[in-house]
N, C-alpha and C. Protein backbone atom coordinates (compact mmCIF):
# COMPACT_ATOMS: atom_id res chain seq x y z
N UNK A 1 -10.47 7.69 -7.71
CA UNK A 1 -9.62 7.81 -8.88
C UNK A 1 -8.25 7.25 -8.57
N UNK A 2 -7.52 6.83 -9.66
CA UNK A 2 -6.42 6.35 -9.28
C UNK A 2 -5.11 7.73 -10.13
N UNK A 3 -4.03 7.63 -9.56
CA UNK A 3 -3.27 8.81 -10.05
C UNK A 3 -1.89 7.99 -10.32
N UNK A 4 -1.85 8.37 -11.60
CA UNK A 4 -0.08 8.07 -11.99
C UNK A 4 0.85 9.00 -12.14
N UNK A 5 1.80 9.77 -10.97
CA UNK A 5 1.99 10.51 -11.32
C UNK A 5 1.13 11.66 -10.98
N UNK A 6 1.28 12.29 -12.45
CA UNK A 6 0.33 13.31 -12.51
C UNK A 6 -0.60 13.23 -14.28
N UNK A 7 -0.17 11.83 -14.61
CA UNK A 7 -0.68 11.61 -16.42
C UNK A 7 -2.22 11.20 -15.95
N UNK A 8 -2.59 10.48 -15.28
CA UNK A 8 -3.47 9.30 -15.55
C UNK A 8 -4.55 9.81 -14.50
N UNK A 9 -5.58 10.44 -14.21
CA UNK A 9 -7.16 10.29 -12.97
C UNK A 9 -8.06 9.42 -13.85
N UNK A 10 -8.76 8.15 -12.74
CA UNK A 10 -9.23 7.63 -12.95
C UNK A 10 -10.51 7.36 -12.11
N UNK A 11 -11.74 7.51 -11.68
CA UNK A 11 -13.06 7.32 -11.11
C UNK A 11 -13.09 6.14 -10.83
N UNK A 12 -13.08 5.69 -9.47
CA UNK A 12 -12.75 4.65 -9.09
C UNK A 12 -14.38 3.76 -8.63
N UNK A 13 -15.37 4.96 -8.53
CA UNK A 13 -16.70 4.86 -8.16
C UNK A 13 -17.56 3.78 -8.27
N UNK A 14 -16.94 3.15 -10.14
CA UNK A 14 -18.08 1.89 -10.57
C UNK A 14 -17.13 1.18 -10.75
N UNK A 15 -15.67 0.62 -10.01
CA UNK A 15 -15.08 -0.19 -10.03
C UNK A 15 -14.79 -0.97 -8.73
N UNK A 16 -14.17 -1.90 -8.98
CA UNK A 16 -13.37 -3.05 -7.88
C UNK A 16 -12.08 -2.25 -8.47
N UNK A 17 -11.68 -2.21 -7.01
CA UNK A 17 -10.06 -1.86 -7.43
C UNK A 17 -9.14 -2.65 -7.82
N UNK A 18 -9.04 -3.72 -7.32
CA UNK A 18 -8.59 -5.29 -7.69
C UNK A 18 -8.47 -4.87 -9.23
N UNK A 19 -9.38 -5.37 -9.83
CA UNK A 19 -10.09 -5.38 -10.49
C UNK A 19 -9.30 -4.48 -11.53
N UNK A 20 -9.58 -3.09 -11.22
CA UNK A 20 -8.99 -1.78 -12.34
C UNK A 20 -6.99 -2.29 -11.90
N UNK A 21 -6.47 -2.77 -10.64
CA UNK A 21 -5.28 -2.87 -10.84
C UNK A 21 -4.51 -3.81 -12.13
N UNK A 22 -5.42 -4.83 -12.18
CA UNK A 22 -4.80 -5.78 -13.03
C UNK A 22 -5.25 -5.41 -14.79
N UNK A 23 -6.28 -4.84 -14.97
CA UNK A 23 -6.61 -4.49 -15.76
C UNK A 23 -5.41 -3.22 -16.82
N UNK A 24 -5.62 -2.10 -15.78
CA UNK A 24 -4.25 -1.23 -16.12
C UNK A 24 -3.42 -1.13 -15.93
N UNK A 25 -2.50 -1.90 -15.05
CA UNK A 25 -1.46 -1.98 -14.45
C UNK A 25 -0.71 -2.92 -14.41
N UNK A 26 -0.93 -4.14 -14.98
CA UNK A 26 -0.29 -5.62 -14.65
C UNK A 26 1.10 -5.37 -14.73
N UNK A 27 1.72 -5.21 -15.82
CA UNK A 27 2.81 -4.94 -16.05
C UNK A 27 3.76 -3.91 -16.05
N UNK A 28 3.21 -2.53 -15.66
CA UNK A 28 3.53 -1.28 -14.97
C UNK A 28 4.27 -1.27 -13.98
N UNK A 29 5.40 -0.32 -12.96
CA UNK A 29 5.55 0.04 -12.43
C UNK A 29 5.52 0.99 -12.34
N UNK A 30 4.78 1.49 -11.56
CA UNK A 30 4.29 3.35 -11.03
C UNK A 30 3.91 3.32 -9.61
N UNK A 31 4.13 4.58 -9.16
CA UNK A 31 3.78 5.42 -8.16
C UNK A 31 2.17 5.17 -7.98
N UNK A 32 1.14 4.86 -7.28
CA UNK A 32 0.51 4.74 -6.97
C UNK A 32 -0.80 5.58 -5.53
N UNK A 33 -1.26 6.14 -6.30
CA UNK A 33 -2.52 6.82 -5.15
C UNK A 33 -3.84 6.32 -5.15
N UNK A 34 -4.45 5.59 -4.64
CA UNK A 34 -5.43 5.27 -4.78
C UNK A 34 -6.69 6.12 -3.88
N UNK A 35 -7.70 7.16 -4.48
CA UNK A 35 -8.61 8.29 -3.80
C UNK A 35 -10.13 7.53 -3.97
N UNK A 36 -11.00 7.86 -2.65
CA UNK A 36 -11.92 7.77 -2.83
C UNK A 36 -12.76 8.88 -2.39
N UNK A 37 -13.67 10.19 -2.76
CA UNK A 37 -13.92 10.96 -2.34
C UNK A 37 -12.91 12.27 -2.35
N UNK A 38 -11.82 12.14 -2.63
CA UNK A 38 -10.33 13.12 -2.79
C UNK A 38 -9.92 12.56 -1.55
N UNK A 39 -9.80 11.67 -0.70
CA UNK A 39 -9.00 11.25 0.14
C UNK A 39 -7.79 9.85 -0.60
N UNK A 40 -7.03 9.57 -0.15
CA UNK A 40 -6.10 8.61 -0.52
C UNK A 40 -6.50 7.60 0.07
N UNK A 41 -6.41 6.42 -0.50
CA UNK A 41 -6.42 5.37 0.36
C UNK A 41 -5.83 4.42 0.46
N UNK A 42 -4.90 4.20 -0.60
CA UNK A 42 -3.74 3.60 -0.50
C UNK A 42 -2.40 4.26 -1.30
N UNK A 43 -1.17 3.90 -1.25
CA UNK A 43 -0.19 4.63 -1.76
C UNK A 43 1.18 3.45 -1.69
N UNK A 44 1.39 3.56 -2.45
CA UNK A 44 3.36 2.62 -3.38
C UNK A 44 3.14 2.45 -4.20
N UNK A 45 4.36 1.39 -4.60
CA UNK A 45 5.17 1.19 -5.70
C UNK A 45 4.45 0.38 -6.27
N UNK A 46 4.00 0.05 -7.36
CA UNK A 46 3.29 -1.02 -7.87
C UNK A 46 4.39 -1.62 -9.34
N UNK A 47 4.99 -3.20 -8.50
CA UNK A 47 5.63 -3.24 -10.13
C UNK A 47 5.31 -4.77 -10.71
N UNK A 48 4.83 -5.28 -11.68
CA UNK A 48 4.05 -6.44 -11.83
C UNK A 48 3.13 -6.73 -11.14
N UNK A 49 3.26 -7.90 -10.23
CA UNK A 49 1.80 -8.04 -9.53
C UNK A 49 2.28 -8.15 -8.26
N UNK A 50 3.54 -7.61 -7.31
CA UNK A 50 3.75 -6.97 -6.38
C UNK A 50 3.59 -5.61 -6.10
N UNK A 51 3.26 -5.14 -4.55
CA UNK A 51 4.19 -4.03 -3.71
C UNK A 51 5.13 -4.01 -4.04
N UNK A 52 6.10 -2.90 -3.87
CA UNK A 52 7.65 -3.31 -3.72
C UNK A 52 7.76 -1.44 -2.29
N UNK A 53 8.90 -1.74 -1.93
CA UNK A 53 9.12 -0.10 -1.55
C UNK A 53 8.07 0.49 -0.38
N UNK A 54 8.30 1.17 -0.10
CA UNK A 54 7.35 1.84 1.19
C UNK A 54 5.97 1.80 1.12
N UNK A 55 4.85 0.95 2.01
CA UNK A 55 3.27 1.23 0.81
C UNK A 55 2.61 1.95 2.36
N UNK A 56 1.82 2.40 2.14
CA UNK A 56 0.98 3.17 3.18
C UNK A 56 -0.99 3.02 2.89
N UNK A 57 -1.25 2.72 3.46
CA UNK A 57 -2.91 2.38 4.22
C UNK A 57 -2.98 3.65 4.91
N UNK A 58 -4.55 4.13 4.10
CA UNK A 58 -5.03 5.07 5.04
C UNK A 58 -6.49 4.60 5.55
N UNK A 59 -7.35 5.35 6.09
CA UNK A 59 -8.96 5.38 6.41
C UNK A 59 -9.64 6.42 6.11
N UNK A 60 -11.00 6.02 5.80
CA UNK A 60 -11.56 6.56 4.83
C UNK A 60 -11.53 8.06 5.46
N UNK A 61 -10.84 8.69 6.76
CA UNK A 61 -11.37 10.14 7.13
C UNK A 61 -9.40 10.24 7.16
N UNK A 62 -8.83 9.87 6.38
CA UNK A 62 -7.45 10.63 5.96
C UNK A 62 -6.24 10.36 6.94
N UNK A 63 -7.28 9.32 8.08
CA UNK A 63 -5.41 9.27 8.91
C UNK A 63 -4.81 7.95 8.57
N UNK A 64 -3.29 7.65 9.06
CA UNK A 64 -2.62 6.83 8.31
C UNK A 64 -3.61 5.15 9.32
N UNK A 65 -3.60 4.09 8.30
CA UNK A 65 -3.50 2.83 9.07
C UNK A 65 -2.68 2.24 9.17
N UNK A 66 -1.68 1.42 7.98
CA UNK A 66 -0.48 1.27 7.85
C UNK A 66 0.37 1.63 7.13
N UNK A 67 1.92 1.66 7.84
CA UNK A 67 2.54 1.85 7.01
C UNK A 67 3.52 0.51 7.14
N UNK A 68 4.17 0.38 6.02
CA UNK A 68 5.69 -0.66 6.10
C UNK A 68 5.92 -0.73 4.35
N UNK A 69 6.57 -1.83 4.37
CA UNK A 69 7.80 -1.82 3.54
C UNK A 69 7.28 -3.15 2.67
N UNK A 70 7.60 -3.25 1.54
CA UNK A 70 7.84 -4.97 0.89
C UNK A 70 8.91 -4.74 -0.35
N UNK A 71 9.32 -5.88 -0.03
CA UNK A 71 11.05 -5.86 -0.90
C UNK A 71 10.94 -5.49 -2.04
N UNK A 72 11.92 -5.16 -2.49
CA UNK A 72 11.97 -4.80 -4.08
C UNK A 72 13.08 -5.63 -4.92
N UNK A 73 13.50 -6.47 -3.95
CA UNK A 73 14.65 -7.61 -4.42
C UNK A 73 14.01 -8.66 -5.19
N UNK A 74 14.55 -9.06 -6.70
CA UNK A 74 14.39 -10.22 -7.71
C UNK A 74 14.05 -11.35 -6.94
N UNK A 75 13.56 -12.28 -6.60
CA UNK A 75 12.84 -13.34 -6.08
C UNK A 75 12.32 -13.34 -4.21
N UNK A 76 11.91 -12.07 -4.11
CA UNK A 76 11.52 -12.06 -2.72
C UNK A 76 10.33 -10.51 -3.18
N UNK A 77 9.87 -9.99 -4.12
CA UNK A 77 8.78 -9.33 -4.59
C UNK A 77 7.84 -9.04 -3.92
N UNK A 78 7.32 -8.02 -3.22
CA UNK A 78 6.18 -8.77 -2.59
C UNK A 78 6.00 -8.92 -0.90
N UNK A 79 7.38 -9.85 -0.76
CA UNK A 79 7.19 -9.85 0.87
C UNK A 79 7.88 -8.54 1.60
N UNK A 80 7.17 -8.97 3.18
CA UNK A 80 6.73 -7.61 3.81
C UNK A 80 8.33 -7.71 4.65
N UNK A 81 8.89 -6.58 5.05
CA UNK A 81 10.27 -6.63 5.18
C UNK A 81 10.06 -4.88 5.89
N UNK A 82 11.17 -4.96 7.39
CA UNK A 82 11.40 -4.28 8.53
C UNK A 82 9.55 -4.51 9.05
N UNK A 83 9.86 -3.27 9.84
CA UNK A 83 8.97 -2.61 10.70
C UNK A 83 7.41 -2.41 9.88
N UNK A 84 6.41 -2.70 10.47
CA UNK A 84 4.96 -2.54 9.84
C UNK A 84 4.37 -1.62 11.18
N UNK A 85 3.77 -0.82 11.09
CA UNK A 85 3.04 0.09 11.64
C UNK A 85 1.61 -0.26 12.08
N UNK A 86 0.92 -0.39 12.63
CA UNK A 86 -0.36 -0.34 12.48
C UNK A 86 -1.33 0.35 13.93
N UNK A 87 -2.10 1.66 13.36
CA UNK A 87 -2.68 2.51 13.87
C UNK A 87 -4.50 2.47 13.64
N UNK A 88 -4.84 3.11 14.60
CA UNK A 88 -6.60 3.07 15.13
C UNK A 88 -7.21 4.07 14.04
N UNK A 89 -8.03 4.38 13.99
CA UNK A 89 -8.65 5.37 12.69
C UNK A 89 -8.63 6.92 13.87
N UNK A 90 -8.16 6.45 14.92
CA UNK A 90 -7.46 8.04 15.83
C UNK A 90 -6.58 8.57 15.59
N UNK A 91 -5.61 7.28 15.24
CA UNK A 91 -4.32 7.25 14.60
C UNK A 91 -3.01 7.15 15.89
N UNK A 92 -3.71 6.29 16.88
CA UNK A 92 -2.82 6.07 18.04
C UNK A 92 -1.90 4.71 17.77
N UNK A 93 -0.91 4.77 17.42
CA UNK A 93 -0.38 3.38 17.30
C UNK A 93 -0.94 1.98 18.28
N UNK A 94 -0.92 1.04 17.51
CA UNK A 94 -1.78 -0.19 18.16
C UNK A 94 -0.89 -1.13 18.38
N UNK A 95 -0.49 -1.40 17.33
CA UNK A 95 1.05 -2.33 17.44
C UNK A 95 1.93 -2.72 15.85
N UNK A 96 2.92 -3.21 16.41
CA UNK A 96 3.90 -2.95 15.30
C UNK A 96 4.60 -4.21 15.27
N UNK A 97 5.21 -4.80 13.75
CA UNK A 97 5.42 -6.11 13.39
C UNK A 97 6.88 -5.80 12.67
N UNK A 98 7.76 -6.55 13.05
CA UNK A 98 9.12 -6.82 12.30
C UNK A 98 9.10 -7.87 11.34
N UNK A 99 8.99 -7.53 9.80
CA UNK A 99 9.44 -8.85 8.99
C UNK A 99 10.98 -8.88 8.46
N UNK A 100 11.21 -10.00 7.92
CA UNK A 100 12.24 -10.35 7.35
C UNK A 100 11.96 -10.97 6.09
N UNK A 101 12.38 -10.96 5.19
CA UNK A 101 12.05 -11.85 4.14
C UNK A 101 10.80 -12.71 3.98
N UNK A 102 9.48 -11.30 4.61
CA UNK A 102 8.31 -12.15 4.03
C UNK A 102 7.92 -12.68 5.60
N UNK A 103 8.76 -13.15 6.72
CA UNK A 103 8.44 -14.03 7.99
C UNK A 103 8.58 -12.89 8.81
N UNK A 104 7.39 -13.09 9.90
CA UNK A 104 7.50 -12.40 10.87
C UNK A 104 7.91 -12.73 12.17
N UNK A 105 9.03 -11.84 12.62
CA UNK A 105 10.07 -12.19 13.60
C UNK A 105 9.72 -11.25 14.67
N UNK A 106 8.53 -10.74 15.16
CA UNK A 106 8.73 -9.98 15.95
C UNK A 106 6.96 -8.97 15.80
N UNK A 107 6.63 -8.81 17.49
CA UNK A 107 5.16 -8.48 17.51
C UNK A 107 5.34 -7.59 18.40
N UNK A 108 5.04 -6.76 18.37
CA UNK A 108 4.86 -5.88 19.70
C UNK A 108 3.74 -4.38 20.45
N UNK A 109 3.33 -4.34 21.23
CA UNK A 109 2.42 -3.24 21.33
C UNK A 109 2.86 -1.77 22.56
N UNK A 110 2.58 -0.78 22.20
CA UNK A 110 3.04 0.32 23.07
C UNK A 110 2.59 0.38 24.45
């Protein structure tokens, strides 16, 4: 199901999510949960046909995969900006990416 808020559950079961985003959402900006089973599986800002703002990746047994950021600035929409996270379905950090305006400046692992 998808959640707006708290207005909108939606059964995500016989859909492409793709799919149900552009359909209900093209032009929306909302808060965003995306559940499969009552778990989350994805989560941000959804405004036109960007990310914007903090977005978070989970796996299908509830721990985080990624997290990071994509701008919310008028002609940069979209791209991925600071620190990106990315964790094992243990949830041990794996390695982590610095963007800037969309380019990535920076790779690194623990």
């Amino acid at each position: 199901r998808v959640e707006l808020g708290s207005q909108l559950k939606v059964n995500l079961r016989y859909f492409n999510l793709h799919s149900l985003f552009f359909l209900f959402l093209k032009s929306f900006r909302t808060g965003l949960k995306f559940y499969n089973k009552n778990v989350i599986l994805e989560e941000g800002i959804w405004e036109l046909e960007f990310w914007i703002g903090t977005y978070k990746k989970y796996y299908s047994n509830g721990i985080i995969e990624i997290i990071g950021g994509y701008s919310n600035e008028e002609g940069a929409f979209g791209n991925k900006i600071g620190k990106w996270k990315y964790y094992s379905s243990t949830g041990i950090l794996e390695y982590e990416e610095e963007y800037e305006d969309g380019k990535l400046l920076k790779y690194s692992e623990p």
